[in-house]
N, C-alpha and C. Protein backbone atom coordinates (compact mmCIF):
# COMPACT_ATOMS: atom_id res chain seq x y z
N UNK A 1 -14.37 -12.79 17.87
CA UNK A 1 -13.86 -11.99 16.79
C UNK A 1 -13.08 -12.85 15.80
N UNK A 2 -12.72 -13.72 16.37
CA UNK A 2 -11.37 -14.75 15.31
C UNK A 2 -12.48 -15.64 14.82
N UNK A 3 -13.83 -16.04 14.78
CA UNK A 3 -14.87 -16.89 14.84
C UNK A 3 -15.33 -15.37 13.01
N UNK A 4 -15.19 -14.79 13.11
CA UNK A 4 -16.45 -13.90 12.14
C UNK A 4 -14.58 -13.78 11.18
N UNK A 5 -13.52 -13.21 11.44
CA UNK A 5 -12.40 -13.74 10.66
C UNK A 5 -12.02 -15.04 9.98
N UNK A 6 -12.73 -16.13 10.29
CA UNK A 6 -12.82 -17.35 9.63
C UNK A 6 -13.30 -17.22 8.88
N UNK A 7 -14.65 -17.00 9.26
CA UNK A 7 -15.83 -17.24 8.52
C UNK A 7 -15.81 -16.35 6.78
N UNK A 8 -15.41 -14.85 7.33
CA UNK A 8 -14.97 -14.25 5.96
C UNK A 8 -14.28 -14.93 5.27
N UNK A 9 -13.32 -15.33 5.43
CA UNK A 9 -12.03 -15.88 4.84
C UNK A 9 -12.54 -17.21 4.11
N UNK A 10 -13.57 -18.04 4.71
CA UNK A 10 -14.30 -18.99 4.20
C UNK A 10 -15.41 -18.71 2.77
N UNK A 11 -15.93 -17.18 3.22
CA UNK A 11 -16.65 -16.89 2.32
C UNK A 11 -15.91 -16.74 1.11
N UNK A 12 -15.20 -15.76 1.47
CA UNK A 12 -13.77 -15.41 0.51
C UNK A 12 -13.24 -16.42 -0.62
N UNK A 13 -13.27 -17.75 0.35
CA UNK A 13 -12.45 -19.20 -0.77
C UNK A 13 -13.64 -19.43 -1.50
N UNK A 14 -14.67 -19.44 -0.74
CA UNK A 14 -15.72 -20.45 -1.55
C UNK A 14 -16.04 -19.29 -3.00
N UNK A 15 -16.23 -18.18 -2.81
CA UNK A 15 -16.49 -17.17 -4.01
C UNK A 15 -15.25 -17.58 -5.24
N UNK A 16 -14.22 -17.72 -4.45
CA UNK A 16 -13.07 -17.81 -5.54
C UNK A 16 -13.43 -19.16 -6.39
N UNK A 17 -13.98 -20.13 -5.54
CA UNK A 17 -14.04 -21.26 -6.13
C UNK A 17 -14.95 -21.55 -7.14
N UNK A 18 -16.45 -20.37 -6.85
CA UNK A 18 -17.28 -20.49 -7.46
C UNK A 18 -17.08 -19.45 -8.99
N UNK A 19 -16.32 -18.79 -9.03
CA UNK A 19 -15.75 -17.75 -9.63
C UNK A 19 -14.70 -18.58 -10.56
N UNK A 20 -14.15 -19.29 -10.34
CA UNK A 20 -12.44 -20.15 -10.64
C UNK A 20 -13.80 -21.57 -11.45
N UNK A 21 -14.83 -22.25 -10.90
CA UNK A 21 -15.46 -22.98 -11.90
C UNK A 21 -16.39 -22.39 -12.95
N UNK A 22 -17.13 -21.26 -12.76
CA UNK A 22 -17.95 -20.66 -13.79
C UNK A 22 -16.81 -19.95 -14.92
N UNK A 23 -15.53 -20.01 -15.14
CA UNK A 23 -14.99 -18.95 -15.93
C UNK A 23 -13.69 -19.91 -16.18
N UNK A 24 -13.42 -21.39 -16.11
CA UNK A 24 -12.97 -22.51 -16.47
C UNK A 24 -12.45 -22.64 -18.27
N UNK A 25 -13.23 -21.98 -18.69
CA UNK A 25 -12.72 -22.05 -20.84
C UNK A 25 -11.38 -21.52 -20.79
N UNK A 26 -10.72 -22.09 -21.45
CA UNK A 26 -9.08 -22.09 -21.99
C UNK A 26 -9.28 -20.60 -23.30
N UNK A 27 -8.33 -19.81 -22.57
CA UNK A 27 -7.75 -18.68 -23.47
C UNK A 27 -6.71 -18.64 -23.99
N UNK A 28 -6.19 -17.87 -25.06
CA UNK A 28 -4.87 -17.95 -25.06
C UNK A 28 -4.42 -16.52 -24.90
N UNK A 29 -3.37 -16.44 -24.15
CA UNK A 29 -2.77 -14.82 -23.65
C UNK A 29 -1.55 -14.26 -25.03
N UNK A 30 -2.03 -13.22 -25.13
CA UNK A 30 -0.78 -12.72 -26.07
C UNK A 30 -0.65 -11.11 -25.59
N UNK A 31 0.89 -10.91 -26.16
CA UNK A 31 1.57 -10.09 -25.75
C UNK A 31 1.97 -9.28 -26.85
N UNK A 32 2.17 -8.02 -27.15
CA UNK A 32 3.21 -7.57 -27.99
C UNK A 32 2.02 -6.21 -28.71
N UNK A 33 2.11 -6.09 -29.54
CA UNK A 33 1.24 -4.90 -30.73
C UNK A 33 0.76 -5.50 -31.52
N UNK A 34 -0.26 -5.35 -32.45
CA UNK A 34 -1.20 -5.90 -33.56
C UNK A 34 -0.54 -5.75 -34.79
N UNK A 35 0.67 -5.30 -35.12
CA UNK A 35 1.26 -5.97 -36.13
C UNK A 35 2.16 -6.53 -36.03
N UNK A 36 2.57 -6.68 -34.99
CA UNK A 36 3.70 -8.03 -34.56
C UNK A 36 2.42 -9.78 -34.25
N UNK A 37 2.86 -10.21 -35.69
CA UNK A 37 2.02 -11.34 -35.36
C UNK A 37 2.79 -13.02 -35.03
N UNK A 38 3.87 -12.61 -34.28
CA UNK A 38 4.97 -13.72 -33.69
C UNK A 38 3.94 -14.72 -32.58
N UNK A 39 3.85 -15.77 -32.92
CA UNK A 39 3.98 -17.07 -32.21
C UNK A 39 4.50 -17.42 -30.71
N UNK A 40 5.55 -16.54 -30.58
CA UNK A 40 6.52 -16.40 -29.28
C UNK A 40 5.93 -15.19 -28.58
N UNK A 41 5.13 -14.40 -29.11
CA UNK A 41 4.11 -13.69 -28.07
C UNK A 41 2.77 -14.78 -27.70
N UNK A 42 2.25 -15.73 -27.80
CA UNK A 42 1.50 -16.27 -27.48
C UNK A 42 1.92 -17.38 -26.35
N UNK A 43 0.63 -17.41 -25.54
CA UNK A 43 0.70 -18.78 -24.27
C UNK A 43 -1.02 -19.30 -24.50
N UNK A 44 -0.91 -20.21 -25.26
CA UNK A 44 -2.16 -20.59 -25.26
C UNK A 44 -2.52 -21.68 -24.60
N UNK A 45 -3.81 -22.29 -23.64
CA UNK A 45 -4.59 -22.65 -22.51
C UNK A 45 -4.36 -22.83 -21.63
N UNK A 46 -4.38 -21.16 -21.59
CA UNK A 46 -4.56 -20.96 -19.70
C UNK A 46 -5.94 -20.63 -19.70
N UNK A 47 -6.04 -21.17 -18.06
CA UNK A 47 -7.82 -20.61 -17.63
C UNK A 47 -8.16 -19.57 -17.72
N UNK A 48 -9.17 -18.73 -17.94
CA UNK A 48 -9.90 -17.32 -17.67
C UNK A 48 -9.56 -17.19 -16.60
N UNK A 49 -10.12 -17.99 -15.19
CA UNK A 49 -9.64 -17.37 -14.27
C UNK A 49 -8.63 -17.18 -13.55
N UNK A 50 -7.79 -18.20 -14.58
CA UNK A 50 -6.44 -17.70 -13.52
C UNK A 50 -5.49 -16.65 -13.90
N UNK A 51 -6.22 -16.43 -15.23
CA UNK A 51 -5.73 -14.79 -15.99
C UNK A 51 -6.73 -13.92 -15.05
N UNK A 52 -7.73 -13.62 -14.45
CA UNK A 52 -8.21 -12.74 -13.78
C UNK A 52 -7.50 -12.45 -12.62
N UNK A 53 -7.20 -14.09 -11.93
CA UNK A 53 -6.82 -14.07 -10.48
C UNK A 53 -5.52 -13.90 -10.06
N UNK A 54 -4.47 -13.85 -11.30
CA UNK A 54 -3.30 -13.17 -11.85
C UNK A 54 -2.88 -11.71 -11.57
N UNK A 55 -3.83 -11.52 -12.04
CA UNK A 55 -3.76 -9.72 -12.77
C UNK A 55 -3.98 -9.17 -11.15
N UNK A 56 -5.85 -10.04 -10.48
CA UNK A 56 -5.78 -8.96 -9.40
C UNK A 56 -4.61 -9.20 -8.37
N UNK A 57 -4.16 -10.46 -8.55
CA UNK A 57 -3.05 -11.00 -7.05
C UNK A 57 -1.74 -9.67 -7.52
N UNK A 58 -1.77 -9.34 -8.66
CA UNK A 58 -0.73 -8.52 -9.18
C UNK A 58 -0.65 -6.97 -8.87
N UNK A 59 -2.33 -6.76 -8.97
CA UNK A 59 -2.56 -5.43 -8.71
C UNK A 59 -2.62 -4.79 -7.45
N UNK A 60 -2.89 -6.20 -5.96
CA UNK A 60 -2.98 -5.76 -4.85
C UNK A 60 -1.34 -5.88 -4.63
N UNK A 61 -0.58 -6.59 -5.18
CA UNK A 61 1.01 -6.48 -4.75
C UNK A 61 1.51 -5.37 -4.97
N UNK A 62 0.80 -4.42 -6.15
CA UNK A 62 1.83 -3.44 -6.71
C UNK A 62 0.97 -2.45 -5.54
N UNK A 63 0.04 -2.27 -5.31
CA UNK A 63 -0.47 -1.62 -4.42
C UNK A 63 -0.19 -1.85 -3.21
N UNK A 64 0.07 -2.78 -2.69
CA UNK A 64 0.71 -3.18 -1.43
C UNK A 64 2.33 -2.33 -1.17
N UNK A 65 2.70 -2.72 -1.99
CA UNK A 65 4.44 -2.06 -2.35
C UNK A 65 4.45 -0.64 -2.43
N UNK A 66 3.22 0.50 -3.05
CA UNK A 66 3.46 1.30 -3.50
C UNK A 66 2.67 1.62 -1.38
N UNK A 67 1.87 0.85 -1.06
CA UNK A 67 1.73 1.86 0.75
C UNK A 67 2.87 1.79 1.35
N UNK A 68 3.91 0.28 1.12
CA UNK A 68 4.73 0.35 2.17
C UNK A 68 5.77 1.58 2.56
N UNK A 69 5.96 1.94 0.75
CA UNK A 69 6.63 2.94 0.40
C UNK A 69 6.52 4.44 1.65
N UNK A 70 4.86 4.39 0.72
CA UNK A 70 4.25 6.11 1.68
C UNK A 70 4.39 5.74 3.03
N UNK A 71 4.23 4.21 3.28
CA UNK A 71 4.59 4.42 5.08
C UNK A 71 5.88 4.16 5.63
N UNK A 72 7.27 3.90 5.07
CA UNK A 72 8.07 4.20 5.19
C UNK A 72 8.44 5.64 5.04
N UNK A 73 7.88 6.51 4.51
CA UNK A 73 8.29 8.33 4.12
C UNK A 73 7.49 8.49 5.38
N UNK A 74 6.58 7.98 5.41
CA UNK A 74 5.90 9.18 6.84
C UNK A 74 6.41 8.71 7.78
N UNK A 75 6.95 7.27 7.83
CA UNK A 75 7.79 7.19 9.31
C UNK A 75 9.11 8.00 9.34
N UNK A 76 9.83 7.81 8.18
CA UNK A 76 10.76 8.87 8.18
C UNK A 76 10.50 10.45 8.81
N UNK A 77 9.36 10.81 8.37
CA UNK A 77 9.26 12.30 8.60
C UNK A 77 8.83 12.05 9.95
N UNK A 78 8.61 11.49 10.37
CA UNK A 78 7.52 11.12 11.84
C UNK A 78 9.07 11.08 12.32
N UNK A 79 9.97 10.30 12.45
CA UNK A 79 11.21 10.56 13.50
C UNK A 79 12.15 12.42 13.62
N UNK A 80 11.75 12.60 12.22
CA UNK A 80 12.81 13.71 11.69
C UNK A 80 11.60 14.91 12.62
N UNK A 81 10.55 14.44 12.88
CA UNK A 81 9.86 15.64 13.55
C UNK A 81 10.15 15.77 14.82
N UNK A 82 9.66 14.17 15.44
CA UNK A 82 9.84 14.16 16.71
C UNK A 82 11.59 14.72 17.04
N UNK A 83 12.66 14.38 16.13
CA UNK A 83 14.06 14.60 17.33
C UNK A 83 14.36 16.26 16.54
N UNK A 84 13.25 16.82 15.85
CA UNK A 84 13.13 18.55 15.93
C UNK A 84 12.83 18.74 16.97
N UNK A 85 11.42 18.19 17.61
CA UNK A 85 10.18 18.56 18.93
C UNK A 85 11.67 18.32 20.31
N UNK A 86 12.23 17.25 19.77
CA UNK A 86 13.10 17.17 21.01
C UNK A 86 14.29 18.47 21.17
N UNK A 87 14.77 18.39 20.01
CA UNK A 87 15.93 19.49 20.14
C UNK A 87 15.14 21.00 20.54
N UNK A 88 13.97 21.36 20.45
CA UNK A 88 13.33 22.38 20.54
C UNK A 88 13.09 22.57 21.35
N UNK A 89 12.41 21.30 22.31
CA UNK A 89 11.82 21.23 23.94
C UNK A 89 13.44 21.62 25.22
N UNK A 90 14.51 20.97 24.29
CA UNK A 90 15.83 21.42 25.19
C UNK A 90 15.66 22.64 24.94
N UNK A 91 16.01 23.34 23.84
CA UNK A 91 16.29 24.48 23.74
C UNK A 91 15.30 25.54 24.76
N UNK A 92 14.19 24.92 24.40
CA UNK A 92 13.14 25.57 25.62
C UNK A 92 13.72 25.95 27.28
N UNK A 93 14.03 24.80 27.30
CA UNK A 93 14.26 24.27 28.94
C UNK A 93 15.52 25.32 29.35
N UNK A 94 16.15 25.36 28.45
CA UNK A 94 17.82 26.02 28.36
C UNK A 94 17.32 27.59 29.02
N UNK A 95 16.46 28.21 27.64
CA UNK A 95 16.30 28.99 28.05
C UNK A 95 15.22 30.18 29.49
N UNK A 96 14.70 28.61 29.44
CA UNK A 96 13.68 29.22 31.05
C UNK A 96 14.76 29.44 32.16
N UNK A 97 15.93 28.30 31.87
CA UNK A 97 16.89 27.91 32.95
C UNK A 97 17.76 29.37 33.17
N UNK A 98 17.56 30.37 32.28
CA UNK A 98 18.74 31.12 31.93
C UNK A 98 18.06 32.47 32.40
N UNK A 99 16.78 32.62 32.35
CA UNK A 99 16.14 33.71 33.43
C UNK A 99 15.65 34.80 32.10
N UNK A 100 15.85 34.08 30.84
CA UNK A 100 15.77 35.49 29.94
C UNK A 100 13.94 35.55 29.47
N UNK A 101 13.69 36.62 29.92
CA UNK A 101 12.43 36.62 29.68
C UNK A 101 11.43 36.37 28.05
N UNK A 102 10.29 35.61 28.22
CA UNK A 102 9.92 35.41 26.81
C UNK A 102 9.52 36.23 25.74
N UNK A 103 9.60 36.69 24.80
CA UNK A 103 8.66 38.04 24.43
C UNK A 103 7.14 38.15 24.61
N UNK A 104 6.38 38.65 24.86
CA UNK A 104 5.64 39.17 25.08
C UNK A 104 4.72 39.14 23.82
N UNK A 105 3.73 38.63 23.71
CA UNK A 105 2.51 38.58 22.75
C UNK A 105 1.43 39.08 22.76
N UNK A 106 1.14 40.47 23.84
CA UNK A 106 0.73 40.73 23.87
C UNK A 106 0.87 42.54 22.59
N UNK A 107 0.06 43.00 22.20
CA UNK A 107 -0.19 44.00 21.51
C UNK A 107 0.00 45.49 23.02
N UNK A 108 0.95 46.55 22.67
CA UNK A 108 1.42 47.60 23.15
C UNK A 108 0.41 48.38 22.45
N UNK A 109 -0.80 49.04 23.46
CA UNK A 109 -1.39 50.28 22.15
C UNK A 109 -0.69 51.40 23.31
């Protein structure tokens, strides 16, 4: 299994690499609105791809950050349930202990 995890991970570099030399031409990045035509919004020659490989390394971080989030809330709710289930299961126990009978679910015709 750690043998076919290499191997992806190999595939993985070599794509980047082949991806990172076909897309090699110098861009220049700018920032700001189309009538702001300032100089100090510009970074000119950077690679294409390392403006691609930027953006996605950026987009799986913000996505990364935004699961840890949802899985920190559901662990939260995941404890806040379980020590309900617990306080509930005493309360249970309390009352079997106490002889008082349960109601009855059944339908009286």
């Amino acid at each position: 299994m750690k043998w076919i995890k290499t191997l992806i991970i190999m595939v993985i570099f070599i794509l980047v690499i082949l991806f990172s030399l076909q897309n090699s031409k110098e861009v220049t990045l700018r920032f700001g609105l189309y009538p702001i035509q300032d100089r100090f919004w510009d970074i000119p020659g950077l690679p294409l791809f390392l403006i691609i490989l930027c953006s996605v390394f950026l987009g799986v971080l913000i996505g990364g950050i935004g699961d840890l989030y949802q899985r920190f809330q559901l662990k939260k709710a995941l404890r806040q349930n379980e020590k309900m289930i617990e306080k509930l299961s005493r309360e249970v126990e309390t009352l079997r202990g106490s002889g008082i009978e349960p109601p009855s679910l059944k339908r009286e015709e």
